[in-house]
N, C-alpha and C. Protein backbone atom coordinates (compact mmCIF):
# COMPACT_ATOMS: atom_id res chain seq x y z
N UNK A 1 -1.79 -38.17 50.96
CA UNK A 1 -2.41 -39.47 50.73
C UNK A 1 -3.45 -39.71 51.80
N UNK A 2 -5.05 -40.37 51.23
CA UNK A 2 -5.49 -40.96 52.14
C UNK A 2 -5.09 -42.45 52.73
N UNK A 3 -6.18 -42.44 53.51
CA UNK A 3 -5.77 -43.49 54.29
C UNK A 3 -7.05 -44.62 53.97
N UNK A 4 -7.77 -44.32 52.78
CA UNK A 4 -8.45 -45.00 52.46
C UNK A 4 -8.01 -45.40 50.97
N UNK A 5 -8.74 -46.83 50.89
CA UNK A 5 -7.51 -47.92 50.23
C UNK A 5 -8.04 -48.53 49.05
N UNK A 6 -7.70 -49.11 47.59
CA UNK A 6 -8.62 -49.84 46.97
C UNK A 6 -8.41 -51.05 46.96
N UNK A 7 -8.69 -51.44 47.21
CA UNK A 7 -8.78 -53.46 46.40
C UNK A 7 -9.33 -53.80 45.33
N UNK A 8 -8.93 -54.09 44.09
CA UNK A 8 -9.16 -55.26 43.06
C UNK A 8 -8.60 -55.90 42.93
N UNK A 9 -9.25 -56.99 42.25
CA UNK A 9 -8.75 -58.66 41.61
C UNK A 9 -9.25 -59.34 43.12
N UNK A 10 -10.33 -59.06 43.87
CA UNK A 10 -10.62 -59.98 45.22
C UNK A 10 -11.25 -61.40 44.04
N UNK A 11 -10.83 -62.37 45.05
CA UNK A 11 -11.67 -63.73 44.66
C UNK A 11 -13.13 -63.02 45.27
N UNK A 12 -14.10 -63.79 44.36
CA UNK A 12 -15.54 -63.03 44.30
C UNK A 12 -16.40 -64.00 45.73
N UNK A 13 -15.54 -64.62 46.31
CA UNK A 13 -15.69 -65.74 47.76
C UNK A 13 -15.54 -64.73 49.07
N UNK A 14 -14.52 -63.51 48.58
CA UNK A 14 -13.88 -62.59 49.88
C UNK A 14 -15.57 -62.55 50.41
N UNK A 15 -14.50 -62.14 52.09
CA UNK A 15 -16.09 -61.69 52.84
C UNK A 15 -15.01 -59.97 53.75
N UNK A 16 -15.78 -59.48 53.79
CA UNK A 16 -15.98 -58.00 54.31
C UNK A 16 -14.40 -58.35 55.85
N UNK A 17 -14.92 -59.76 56.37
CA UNK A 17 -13.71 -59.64 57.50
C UNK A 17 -12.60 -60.22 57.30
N UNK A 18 -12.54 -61.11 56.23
CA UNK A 18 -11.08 -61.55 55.35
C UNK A 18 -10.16 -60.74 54.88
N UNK A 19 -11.49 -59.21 54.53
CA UNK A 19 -10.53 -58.24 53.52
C UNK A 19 -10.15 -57.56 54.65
N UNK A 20 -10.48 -57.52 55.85
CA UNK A 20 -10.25 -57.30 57.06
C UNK A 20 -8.94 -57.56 57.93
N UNK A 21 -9.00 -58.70 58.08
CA UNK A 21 -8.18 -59.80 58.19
C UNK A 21 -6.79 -59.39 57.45
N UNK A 22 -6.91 -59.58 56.29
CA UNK A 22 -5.38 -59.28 55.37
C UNK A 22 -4.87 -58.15 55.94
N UNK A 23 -5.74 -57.16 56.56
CA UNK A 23 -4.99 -55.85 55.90
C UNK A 23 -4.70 -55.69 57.28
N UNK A 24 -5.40 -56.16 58.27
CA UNK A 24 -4.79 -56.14 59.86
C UNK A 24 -3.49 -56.58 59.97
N UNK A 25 -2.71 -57.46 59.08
CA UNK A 25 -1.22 -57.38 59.10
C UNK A 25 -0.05 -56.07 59.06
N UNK A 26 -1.35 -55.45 58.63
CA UNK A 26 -0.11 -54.21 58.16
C UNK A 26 -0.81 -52.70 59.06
N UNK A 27 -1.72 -52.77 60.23
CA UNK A 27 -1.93 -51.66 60.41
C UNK A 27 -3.15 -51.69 61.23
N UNK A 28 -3.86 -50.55 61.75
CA UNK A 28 -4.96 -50.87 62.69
C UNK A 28 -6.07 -50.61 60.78
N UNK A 29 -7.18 -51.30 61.33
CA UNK A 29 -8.09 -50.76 60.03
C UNK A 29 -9.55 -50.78 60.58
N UNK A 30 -9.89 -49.17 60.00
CA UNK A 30 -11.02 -48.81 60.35
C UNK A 30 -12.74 -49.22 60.10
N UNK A 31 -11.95 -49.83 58.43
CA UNK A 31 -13.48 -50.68 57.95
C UNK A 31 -12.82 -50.92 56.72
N UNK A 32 -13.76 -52.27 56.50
CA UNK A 32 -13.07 -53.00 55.24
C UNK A 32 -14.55 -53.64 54.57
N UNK A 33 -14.54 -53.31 53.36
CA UNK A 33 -16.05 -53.45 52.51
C UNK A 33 -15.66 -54.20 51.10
N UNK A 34 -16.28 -55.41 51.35
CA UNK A 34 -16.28 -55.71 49.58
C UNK A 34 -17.80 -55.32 48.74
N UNK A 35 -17.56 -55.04 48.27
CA UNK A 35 -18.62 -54.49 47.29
C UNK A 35 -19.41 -55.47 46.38
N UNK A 36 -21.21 -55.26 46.44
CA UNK A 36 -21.72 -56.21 46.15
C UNK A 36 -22.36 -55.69 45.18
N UNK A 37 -23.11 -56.52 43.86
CA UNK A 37 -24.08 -56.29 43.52
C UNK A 37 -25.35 -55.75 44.17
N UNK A 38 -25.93 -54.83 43.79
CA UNK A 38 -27.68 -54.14 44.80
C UNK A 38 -28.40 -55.15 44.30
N UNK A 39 -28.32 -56.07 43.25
CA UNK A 39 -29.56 -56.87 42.91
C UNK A 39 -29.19 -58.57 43.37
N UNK A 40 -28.28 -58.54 43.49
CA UNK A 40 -27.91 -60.20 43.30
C UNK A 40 -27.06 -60.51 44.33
N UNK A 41 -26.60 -59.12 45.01
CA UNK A 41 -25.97 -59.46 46.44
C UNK A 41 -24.40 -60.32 46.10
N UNK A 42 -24.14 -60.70 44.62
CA UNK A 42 -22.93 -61.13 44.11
C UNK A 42 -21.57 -59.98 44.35
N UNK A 43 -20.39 -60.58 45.13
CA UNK A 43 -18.99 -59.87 44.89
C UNK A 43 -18.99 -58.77 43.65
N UNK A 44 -18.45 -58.41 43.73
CA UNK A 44 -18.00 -57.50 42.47
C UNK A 44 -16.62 -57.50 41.97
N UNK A 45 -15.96 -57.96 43.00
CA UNK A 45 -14.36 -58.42 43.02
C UNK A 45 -13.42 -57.15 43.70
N UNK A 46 -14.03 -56.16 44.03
CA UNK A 46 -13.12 -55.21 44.48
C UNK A 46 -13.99 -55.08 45.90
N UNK A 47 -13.04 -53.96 46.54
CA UNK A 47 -13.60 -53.45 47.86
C UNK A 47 -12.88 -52.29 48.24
N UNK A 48 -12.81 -51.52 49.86
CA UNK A 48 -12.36 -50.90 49.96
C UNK A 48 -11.89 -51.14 51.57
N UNK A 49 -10.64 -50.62 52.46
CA UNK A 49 -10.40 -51.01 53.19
C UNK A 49 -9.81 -49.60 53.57
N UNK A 50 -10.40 -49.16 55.11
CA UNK A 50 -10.05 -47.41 55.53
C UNK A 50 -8.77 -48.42 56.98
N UNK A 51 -7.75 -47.38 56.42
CA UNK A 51 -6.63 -47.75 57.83
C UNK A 51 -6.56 -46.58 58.45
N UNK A 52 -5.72 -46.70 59.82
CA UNK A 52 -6.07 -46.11 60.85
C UNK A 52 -5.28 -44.67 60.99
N UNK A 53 -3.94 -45.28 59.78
CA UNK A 53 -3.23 -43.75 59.05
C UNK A 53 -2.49 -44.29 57.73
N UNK A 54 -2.16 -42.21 57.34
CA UNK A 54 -1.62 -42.58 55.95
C UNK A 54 -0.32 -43.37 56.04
N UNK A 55 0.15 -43.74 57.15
CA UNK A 55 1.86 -44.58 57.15
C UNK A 55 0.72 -46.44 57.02
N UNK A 56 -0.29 -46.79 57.86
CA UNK A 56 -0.45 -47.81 57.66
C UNK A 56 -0.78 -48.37 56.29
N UNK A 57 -1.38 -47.28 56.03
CA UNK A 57 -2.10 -47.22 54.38
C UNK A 57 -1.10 -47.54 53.48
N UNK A 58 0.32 -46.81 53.48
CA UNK A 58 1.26 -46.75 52.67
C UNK A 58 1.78 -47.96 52.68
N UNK A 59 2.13 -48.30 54.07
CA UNK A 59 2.53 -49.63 54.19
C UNK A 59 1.72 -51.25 53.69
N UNK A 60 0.09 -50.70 53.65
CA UNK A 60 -0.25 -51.87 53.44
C UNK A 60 -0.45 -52.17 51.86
N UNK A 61 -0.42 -50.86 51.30
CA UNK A 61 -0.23 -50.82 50.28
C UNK A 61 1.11 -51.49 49.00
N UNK A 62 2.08 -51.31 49.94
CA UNK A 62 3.41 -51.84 49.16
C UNK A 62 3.65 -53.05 49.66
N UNK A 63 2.99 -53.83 50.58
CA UNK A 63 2.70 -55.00 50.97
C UNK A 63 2.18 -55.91 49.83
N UNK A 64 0.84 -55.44 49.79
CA UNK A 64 -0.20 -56.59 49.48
C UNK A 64 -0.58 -56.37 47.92
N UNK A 65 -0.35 -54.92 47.33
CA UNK A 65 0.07 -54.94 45.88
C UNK A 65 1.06 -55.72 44.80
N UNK A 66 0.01 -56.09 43.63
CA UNK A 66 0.32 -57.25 42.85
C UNK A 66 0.85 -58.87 43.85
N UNK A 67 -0.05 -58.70 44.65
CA UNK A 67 0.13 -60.30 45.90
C UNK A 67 -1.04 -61.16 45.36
N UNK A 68 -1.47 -62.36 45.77
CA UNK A 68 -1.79 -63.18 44.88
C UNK A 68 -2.91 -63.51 46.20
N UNK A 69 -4.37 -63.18 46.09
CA UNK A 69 -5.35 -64.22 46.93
C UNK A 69 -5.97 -64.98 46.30
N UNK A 70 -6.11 -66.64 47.10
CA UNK A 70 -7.49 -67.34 46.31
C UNK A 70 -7.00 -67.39 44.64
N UNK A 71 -5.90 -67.58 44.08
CA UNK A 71 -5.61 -67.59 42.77
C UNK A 71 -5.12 -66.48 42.08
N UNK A 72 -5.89 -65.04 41.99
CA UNK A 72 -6.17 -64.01 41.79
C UNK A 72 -5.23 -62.79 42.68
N UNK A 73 -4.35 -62.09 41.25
CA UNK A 73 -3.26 -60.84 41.98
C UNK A 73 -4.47 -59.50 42.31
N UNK A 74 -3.90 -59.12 43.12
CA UNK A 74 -4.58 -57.89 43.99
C UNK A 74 -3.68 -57.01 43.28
N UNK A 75 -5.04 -56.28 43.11
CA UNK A 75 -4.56 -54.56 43.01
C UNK A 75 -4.99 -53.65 43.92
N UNK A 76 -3.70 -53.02 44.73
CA UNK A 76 -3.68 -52.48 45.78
C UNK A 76 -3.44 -51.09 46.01
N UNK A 77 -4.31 -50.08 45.59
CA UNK A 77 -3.85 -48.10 45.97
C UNK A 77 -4.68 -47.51 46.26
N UNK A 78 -4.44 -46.44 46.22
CA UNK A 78 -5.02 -45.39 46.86
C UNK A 78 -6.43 -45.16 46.63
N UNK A 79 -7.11 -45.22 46.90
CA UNK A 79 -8.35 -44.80 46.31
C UNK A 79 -9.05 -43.50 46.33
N UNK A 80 -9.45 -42.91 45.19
CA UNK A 80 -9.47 -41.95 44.18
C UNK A 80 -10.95 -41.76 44.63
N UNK A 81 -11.18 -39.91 44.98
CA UNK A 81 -12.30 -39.68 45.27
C UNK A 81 -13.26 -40.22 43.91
N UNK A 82 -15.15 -40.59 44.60
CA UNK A 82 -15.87 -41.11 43.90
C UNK A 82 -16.04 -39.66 42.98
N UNK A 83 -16.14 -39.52 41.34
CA UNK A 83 -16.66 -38.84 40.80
C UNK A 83 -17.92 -38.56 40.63
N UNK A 84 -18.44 -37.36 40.74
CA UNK A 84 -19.96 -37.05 40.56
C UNK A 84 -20.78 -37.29 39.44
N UNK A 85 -21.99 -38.10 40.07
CA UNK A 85 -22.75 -38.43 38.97
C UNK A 85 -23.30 -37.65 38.23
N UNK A 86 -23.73 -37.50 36.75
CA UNK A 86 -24.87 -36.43 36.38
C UNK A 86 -25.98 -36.86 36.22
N UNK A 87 -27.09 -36.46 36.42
CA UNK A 87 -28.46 -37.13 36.01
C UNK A 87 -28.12 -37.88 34.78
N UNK A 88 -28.65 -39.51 34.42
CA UNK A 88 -28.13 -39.91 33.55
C UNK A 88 -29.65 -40.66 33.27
N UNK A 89 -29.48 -41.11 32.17
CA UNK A 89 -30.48 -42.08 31.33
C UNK A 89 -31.83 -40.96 31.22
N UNK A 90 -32.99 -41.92 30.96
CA UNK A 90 -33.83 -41.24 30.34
C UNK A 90 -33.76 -40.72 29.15
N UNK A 91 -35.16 -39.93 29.20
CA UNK A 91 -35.57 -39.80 27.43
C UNK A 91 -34.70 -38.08 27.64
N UNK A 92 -34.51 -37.51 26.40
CA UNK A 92 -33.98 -36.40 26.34
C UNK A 92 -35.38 -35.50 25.59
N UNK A 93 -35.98 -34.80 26.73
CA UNK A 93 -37.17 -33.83 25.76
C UNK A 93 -38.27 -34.31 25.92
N UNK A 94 -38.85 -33.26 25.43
CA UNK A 94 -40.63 -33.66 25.82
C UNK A 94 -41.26 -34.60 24.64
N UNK A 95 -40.88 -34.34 23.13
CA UNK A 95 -41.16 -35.32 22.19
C UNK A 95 -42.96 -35.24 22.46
N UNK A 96 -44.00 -36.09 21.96
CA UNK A 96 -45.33 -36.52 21.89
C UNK A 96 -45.44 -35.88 20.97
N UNK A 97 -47.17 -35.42 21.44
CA UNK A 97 -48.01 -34.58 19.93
C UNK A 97 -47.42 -33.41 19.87
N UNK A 98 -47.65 -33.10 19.03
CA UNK A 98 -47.61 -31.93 18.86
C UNK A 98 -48.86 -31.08 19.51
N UNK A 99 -49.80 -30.93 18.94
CA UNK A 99 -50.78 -30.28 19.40
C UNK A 99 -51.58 -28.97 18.76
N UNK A 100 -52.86 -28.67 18.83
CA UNK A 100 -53.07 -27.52 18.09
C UNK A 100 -52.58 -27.52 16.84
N UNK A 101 -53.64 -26.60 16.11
CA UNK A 101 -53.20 -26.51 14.70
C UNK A 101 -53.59 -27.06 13.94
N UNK A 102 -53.79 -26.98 12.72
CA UNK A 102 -54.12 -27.62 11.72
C UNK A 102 -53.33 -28.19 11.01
N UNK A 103 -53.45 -29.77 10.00
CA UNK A 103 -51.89 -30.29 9.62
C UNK A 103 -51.86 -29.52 8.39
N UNK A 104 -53.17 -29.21 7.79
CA UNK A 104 -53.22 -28.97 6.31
C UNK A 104 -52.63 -27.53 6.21
């Protein structure tokens, strides 16, 4: 197990040292991030919170899972390496004229 952590269900109010804050009950913690929109700088409702080992991790984990902040139950585990992106969107192919040739 890592020792890096997930958070969902944050009230979309959390700030980066609250999610901080909580998890300092249960352990030293290395960095604690709520995750924002890139355009609007808005919560996203989750975050991520790195502890200082896998026993604090474990522990803060069976703590603060299905616990209730600001209204809203937390979902509290492990967090799961990011999967790799593939080049995505765009047009597929060159498509336009054709070119050359005659139509007839």
């Amino acid at each position: 197990m890592g020792s890096k952590i997930y958070v969902g269900g944050l009230p979309y109010s959390t700030a980066d040292q609250e999610l901080s804050d909580l998890f300092a009950q249960h352990g030293s913690v290395q960095s604690a991030k709520v995750i924002t929109d890139k355009y609007t700088g808005q919560s996203r409702g989750f975050g991520f919170v790195e502890m200082g080992s896998d026993e604090e991790a474990k522990a803060a984990i069976g703590a603060l899972n299905e616990t209730e902040l600001g209204g809203r139950t937390l979902t509290v585990n492990e967090a799961k390496p990011q999967a790799p992106r593939t080049g995505g969107g765009g047009f597929g192919g060159g498509g336009g004229r054709g070119g050359g040739g005659d139509r007839w």
